[in-house]
PDB file of N, CA and C in Angstrom:
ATOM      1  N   UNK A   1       0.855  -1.162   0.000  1.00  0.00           N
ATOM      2  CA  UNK A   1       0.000   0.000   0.000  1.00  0.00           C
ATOM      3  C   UNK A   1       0.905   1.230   0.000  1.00  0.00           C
ATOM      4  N   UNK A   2       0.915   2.209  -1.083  1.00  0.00           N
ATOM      5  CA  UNK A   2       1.013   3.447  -0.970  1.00  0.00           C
ATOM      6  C   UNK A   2       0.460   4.275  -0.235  1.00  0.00           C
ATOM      7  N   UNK A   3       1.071   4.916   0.671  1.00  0.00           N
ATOM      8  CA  UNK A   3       0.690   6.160   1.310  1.00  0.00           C
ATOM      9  C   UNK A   3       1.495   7.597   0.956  1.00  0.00           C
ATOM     10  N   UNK A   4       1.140   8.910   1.110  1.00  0.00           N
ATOM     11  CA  UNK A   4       1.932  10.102   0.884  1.00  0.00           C
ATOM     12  C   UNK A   4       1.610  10.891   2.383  1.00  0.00           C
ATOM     13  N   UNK A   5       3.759  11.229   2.289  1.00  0.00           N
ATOM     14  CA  UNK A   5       4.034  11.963   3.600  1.00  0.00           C
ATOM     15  C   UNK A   5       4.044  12.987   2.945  1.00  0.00           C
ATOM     16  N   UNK A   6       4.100  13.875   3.795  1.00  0.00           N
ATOM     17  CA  UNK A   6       4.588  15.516   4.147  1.00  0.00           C
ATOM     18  C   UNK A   6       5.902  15.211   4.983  1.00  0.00           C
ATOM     19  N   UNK A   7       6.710  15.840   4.081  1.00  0.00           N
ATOM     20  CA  UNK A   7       8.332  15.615   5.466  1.00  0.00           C
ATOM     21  C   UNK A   7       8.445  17.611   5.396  1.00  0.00           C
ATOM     22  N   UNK A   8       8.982  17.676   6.760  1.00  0.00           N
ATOM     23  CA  UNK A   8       9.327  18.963   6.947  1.00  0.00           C
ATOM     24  C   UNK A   8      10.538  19.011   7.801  1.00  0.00           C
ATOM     25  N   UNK A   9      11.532  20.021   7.719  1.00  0.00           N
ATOM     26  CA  UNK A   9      12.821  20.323   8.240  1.00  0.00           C
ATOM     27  C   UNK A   9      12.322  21.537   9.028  1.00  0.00           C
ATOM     28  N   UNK A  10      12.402  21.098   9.964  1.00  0.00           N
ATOM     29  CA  UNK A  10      11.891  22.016  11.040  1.00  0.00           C
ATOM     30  C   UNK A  10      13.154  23.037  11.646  1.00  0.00           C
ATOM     31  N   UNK A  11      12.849  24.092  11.530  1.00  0.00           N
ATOM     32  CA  UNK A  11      14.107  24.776  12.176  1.00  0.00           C
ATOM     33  C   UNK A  11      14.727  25.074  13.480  1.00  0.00           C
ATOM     34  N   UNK A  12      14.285  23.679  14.048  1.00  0.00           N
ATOM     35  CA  UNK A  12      15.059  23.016  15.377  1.00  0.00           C
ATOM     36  C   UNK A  12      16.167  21.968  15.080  1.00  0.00           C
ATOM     37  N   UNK A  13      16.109  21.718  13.733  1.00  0.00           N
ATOM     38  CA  UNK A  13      16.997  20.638  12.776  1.00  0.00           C
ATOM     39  C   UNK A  13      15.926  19.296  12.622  1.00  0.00           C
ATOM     40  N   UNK A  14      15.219  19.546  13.718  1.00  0.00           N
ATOM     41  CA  UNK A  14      14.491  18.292  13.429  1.00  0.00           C
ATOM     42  C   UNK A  14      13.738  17.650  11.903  1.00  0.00           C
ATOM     43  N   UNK A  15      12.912  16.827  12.205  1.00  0.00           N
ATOM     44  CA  UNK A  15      12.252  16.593  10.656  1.00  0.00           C
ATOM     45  C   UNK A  15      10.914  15.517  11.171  1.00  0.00           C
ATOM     46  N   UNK A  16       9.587  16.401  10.241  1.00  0.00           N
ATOM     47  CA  UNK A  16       8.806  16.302  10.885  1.00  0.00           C
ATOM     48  C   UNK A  16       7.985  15.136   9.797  1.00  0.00           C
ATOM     49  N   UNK A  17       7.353  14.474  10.083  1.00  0.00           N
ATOM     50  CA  UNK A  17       6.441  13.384   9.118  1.00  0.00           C
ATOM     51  C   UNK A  17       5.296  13.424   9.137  1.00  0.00           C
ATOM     52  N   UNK A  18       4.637  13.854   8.176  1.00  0.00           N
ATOM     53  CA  UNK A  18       3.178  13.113   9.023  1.00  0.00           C
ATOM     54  C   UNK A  18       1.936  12.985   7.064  1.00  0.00           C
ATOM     55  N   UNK A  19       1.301  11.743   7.766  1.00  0.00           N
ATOM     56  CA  UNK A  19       0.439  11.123   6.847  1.00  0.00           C
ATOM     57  C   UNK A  19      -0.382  11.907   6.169  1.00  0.00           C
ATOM     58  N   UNK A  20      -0.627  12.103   4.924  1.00  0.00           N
ATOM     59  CA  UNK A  20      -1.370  13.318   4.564  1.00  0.00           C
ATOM     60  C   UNK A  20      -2.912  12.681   4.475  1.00  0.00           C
ATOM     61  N   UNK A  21      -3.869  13.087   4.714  1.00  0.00           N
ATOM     62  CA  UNK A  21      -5.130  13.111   5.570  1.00  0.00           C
ATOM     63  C   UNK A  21      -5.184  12.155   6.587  1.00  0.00           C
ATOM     64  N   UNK A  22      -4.409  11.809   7.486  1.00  0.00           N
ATOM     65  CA  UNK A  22      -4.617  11.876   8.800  1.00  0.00           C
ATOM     66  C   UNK A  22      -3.671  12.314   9.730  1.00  0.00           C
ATOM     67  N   UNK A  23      -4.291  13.396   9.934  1.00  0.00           N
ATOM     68  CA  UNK A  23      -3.689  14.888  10.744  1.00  0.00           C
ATOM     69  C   UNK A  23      -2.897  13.981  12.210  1.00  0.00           C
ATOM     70  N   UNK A  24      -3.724  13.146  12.752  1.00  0.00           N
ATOM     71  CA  UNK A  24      -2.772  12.774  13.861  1.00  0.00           C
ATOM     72  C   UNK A  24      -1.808  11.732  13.686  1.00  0.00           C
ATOM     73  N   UNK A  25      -1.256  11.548  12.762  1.00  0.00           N
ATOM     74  CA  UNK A  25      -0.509  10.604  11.902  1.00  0.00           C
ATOM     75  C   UNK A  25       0.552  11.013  11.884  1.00  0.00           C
ATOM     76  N   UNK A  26       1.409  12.045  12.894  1.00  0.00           N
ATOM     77  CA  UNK A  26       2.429  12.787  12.978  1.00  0.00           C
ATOM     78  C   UNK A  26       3.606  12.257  13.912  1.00  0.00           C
ATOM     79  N   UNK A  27       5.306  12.627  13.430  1.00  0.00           N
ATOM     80  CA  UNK A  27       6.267  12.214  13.852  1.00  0.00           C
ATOM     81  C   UNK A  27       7.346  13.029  13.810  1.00  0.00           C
ATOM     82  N   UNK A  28       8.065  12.958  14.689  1.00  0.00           N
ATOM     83  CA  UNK A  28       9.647  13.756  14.249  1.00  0.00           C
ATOM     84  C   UNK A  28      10.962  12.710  14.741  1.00  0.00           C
ATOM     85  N   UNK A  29      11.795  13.067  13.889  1.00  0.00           N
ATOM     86  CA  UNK A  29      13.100  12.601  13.943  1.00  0.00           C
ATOM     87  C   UNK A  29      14.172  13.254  13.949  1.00  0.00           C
ATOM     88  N   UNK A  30      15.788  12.750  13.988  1.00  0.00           N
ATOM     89  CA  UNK A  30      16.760  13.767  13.993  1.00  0.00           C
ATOM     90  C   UNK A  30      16.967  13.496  12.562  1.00  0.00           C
ATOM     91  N   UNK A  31      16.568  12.741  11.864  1.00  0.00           N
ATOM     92  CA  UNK A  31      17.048  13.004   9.995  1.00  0.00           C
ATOM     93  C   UNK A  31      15.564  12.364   9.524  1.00  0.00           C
ATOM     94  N   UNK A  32      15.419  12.828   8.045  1.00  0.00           N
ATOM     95  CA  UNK A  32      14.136  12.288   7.764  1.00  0.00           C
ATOM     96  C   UNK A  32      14.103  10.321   6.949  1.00  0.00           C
ATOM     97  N   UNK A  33      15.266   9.788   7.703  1.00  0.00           N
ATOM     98  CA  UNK A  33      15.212   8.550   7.646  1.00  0.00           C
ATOM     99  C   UNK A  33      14.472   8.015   8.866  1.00  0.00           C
ATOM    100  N   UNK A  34      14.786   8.526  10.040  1.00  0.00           N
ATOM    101  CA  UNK A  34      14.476   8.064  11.069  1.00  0.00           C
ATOM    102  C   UNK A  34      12.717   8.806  11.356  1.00  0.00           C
ATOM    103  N   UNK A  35      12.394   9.929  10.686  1.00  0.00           N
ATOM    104  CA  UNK A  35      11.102  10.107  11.175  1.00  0.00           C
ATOM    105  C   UNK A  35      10.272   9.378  10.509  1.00  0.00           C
ATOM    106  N   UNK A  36      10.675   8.811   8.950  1.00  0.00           N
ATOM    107  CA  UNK A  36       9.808   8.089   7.889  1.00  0.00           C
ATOM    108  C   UNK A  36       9.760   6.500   9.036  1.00  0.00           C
ATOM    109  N   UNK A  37      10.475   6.137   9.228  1.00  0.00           N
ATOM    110  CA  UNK A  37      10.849   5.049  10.731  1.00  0.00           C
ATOM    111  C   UNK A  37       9.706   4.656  11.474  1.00  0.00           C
ATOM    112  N   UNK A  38       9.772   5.640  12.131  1.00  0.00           N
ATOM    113  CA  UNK A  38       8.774   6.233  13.301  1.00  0.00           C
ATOM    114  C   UNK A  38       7.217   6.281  12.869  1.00  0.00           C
ATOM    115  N   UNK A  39       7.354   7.050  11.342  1.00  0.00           N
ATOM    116  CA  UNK A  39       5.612   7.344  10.650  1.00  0.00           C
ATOM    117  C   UNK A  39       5.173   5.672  10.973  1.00  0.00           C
ATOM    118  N   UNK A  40       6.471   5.028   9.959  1.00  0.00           N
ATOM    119  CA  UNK A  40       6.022   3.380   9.625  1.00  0.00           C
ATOM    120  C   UNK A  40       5.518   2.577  10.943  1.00  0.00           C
ATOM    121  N   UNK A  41       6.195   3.070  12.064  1.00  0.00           N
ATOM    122  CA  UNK A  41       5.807   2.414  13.614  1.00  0.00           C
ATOM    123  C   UNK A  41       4.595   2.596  13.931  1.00  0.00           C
ATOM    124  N   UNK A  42       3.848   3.943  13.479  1.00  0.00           N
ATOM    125  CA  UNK A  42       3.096   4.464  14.403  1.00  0.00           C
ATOM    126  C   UNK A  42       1.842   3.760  13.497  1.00  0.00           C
ATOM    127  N   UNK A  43       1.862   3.852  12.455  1.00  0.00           N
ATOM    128  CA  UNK A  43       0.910   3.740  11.383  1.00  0.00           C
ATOM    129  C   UNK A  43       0.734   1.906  11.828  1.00  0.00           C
ATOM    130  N   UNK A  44       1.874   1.299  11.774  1.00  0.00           N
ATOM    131  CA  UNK A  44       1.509  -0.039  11.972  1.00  0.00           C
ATOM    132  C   UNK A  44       0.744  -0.720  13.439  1.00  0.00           C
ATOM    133  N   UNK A  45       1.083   0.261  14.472  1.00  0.00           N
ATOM    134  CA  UNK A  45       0.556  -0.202  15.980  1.00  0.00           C
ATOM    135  C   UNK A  45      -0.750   0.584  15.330  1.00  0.00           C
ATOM    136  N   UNK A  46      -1.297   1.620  14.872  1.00  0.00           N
ATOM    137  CA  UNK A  46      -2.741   2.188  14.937  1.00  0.00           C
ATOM    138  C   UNK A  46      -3.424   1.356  14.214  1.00  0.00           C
ATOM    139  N   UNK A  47      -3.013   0.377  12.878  1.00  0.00           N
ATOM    140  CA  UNK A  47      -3.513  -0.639  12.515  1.00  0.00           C
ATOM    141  C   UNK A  47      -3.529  -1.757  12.408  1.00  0.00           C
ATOM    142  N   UNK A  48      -2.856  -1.816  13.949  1.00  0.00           N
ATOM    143  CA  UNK A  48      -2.901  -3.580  14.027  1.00  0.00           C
ATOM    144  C   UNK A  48      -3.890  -4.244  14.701  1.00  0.00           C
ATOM    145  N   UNK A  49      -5.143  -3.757  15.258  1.00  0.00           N
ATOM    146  CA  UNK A  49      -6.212  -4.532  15.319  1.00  0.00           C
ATOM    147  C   UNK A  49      -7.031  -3.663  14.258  1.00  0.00           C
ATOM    148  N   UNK A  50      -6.904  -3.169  13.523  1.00  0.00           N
ATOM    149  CA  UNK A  50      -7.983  -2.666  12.682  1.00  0.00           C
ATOM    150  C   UNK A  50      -7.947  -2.945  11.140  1.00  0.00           C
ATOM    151  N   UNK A  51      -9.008  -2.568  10.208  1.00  0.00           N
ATOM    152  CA  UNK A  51      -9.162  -2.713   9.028  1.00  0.00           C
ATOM    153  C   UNK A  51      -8.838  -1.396   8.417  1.00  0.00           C
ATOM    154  N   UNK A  52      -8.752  -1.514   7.082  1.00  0.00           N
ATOM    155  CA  UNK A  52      -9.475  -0.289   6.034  1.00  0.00           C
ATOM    156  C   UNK A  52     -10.525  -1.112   5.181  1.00  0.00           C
ATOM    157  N   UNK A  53     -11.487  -0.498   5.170  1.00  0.00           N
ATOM    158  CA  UNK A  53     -12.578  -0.806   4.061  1.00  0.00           C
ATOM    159  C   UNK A  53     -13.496   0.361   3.658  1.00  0.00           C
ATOM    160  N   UNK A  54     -13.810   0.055   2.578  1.00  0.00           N
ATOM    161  CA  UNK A  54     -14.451   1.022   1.867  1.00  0.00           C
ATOM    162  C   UNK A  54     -15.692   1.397   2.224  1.00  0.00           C
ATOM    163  N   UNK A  55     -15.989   2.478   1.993  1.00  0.00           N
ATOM    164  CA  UNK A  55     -18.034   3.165   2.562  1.00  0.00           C
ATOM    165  C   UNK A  55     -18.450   3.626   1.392  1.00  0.00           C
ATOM    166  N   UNK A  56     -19.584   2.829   1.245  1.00  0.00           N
ATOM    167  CA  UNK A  56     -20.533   3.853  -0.059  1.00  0.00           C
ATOM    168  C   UNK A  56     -21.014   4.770   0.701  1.00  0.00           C
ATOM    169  N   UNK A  57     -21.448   5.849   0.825  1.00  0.00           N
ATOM    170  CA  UNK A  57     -22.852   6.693   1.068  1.00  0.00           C
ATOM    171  C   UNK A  57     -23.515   6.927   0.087  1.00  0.00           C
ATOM    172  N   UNK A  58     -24.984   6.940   0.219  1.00  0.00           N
ATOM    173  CA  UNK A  58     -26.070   7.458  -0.553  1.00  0.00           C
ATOM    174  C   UNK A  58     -26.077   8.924  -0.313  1.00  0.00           C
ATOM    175  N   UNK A  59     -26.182   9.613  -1.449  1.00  0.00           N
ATOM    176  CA  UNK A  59     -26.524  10.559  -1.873  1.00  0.00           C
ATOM    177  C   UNK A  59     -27.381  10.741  -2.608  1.00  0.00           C
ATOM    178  N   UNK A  60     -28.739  12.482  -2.091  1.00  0.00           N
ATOM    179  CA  UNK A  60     -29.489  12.605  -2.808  1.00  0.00           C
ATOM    180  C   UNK A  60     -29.004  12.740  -4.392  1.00  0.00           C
ATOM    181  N   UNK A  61     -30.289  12.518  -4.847  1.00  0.00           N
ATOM    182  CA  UNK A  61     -29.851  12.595  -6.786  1.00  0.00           C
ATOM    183  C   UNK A  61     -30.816  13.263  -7.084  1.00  0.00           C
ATOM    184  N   UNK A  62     -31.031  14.788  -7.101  1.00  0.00           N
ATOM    185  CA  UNK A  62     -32.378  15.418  -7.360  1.00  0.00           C
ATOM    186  C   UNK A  62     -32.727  14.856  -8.662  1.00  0.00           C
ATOM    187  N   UNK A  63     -31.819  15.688  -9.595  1.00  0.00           N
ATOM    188  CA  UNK A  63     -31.876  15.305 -10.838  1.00  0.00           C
ATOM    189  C   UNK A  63     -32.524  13.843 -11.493  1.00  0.00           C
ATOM    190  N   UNK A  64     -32.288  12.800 -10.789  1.00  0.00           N
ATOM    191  CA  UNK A  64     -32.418  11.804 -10.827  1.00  0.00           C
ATOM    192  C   UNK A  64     -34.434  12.103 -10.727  1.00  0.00           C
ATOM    193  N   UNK A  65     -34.332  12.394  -9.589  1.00  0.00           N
ATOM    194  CA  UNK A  65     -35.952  12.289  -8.720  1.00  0.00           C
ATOM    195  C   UNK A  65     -36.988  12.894  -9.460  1.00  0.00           C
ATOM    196  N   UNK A  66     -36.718  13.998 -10.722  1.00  0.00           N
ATOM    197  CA  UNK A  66     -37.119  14.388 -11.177  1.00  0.00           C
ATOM    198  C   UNK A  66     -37.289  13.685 -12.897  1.00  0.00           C
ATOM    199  N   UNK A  67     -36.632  12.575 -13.405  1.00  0.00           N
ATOM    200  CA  UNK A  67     -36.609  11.866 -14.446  1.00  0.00           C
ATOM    201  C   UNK A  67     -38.049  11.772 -14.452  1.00  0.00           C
ATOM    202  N   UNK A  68     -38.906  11.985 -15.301  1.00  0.00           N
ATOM    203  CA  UNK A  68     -40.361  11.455 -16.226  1.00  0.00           C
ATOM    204  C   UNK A  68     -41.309  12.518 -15.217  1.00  0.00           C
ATOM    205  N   UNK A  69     -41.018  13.255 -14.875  1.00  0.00           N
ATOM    206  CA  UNK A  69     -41.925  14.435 -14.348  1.00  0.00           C
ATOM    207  C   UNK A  69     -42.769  14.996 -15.464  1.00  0.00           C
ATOM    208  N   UNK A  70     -42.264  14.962 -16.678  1.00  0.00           N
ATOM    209  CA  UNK A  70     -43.309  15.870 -17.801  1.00  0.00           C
ATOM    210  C   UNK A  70     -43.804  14.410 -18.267  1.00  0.00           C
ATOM    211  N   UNK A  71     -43.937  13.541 -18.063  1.00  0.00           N
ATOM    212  CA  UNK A  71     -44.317  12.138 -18.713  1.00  0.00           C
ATOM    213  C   UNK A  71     -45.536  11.997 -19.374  1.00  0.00           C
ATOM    214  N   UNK A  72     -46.603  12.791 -18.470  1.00  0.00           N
ATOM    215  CA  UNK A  72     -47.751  13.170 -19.291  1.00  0.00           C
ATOM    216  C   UNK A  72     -48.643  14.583 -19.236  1.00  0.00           C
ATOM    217  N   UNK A  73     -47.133  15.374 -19.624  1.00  0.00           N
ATOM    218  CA  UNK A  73     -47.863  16.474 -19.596  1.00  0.00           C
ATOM    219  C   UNK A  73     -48.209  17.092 -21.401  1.00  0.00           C
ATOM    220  N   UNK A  74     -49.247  17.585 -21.318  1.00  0.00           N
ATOM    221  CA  UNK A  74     -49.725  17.761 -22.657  1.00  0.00           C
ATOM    222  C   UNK A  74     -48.944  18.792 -23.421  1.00  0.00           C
ATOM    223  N   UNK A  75     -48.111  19.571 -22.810  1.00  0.00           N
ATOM    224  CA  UNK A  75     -47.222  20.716 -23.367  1.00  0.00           C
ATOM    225  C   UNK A  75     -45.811  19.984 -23.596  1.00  0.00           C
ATOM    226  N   UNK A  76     -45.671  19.166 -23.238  1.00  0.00           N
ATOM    227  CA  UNK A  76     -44.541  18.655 -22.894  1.00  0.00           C
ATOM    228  C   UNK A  76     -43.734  18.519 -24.719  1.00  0.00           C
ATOM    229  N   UNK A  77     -44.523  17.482 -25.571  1.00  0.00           N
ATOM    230  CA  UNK A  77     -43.572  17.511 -26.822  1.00  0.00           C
ATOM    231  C   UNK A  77     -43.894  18.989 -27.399  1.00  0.00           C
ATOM    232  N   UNK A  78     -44.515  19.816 -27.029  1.00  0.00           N
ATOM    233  CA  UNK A  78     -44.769  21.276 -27.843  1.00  0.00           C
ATOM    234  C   UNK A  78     -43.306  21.815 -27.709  1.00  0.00           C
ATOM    235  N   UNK A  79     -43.418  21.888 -25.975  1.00  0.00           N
ATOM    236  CA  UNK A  79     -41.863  22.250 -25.764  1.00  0.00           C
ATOM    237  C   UNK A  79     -41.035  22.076 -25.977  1.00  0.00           C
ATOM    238  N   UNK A  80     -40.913  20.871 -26.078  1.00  0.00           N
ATOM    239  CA  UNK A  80     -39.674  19.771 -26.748  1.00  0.00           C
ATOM    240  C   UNK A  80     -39.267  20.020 -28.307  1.00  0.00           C
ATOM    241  N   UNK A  81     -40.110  20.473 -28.676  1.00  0.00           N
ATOM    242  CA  UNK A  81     -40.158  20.796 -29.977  1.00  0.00           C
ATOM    243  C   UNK A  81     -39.607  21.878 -30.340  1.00  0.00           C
ATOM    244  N   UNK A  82     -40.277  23.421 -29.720  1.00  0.00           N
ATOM    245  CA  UNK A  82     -39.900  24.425 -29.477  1.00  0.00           C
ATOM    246  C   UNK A  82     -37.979  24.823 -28.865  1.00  0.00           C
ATOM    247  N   UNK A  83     -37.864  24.095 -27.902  1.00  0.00           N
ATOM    248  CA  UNK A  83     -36.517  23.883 -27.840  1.00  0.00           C
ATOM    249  C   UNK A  83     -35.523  23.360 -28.764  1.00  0.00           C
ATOM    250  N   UNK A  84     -36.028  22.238 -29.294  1.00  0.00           N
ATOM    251  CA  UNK A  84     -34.908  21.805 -30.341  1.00  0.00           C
ATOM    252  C   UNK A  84     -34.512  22.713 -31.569  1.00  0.00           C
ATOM    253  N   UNK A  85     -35.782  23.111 -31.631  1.00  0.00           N
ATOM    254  CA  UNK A  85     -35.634  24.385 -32.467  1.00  0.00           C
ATOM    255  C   UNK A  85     -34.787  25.762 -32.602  1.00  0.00           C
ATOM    256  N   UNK A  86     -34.998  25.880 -31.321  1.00  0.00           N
ATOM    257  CA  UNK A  86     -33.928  26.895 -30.799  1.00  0.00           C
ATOM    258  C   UNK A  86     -32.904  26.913 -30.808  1.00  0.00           C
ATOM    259  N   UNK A  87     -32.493  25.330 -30.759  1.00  0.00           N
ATOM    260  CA  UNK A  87     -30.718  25.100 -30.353  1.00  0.00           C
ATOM    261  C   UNK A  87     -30.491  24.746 -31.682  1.00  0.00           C
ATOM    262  N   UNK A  88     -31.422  24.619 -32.786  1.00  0.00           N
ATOM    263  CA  UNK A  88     -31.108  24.168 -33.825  1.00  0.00           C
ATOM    264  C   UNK A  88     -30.712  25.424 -34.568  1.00  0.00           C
ATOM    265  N   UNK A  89     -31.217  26.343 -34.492  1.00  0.00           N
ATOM    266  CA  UNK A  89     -31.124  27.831 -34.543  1.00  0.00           C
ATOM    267  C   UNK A  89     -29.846  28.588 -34.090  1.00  0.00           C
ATOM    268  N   UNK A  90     -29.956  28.324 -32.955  1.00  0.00           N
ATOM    269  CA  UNK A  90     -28.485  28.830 -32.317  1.00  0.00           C
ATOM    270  C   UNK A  90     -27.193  28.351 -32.280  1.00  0.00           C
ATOM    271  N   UNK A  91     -27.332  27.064 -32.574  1.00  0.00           N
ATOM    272  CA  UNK A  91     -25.970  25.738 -32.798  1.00  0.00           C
ATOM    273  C   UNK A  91     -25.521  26.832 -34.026  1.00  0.00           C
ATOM    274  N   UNK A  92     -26.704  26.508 -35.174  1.00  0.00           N
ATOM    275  CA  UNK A  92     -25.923  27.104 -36.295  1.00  0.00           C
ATOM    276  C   UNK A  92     -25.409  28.175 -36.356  1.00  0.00           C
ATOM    277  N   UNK A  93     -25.843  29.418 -35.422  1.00  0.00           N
ATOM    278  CA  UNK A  93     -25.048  30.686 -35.380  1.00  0.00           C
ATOM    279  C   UNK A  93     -24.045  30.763 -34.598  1.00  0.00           C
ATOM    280  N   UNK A  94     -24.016  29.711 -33.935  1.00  0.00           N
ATOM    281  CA  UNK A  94     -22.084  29.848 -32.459  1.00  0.00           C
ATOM    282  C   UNK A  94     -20.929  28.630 -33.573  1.00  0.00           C
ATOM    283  N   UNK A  95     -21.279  27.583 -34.079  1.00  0.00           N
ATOM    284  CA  UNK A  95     -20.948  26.931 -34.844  1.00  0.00           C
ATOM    285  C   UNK A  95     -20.106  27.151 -35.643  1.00  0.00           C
ATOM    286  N   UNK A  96     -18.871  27.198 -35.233  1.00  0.00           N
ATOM    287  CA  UNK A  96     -17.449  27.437 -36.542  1.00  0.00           C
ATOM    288  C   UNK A  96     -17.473  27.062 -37.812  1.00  0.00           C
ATOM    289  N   UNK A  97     -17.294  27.177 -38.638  1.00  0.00           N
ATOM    290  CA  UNK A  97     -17.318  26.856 -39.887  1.00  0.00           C
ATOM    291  C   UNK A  97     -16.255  25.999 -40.484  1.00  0.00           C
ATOM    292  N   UNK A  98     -16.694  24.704 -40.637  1.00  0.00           N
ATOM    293  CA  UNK A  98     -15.584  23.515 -40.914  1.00  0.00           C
ATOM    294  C   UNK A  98     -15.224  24.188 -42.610  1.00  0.00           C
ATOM    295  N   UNK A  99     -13.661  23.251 -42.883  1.00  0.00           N
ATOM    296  CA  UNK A  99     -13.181  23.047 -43.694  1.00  0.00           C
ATOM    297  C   UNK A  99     -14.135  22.177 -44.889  1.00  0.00           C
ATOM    298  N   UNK A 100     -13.796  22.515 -45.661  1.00  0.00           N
ATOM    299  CA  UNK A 100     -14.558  21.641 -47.344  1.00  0.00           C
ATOM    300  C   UNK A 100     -14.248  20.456 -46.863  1.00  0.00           C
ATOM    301  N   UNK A 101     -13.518  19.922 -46.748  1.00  0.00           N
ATOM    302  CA  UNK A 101     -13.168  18.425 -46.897  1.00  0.00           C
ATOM    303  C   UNK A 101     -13.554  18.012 -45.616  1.00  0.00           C
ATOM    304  N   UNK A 102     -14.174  18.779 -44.391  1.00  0.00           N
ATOM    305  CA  UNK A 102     -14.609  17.911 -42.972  1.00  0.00           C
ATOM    306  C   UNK A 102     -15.998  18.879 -43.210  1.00  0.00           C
ATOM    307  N   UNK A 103     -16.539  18.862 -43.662  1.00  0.00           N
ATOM    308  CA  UNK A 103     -18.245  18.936 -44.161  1.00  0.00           C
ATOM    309  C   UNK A 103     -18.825  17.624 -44.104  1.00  0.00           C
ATOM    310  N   UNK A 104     -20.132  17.537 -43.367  1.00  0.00           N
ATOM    311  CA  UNK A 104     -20.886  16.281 -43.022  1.00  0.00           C
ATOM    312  C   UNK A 104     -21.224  16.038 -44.553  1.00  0.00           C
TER     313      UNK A 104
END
């Protein structure tokens, strides 16, 4: 398993280690051989009765919640219509102008 330190030279000479997102995952040494040392000690006693495993959380999906809301609404393909129109309209006026030879 890869992990990423933060090493710092502290201007006591020391040298400081620590696990990047977990803040109390911190160490110092007199060279940064010996604090990387120390990270490896500390990290291994905090997980030696424990796991890592993964968490889903659910998250709302408005967007989602709202799928087939116009499903039977009677304006619904008018609009649909009306819109495509528009972008069909406006595509063509923002729309760069291809080369002859990359023409659909």
């Amino acid at each position: 398993m890869t992990m990423y330190v933060l090493i710092e030279n502290k201007p006591t000479g020391r040298v400081t280690a620590s696990l990047i997102g977990w803040p109390s995952m911190t160490v110092q040494g007199n060279t940064e051989v010996e604090a990387m040392n120390a990270l490896r000690q500390l990290i291994a006693s905090h997980l030696k009765d424990a796991r890592i495993v993964p968490l889903d959380i659910e998250t709302e999906r408005t967007w989602l919640q709202t799928a087939g809301v116009f499903k039977d609404d009677p304006f619904a393909a008018e609009f649909d219509e009306l819109m495509s129109g528009y972008r069909r309209e406006h595509d063509d006026e923002n729309s760069p102008e291809l080369p002859q030879d990359h023409a659909a």
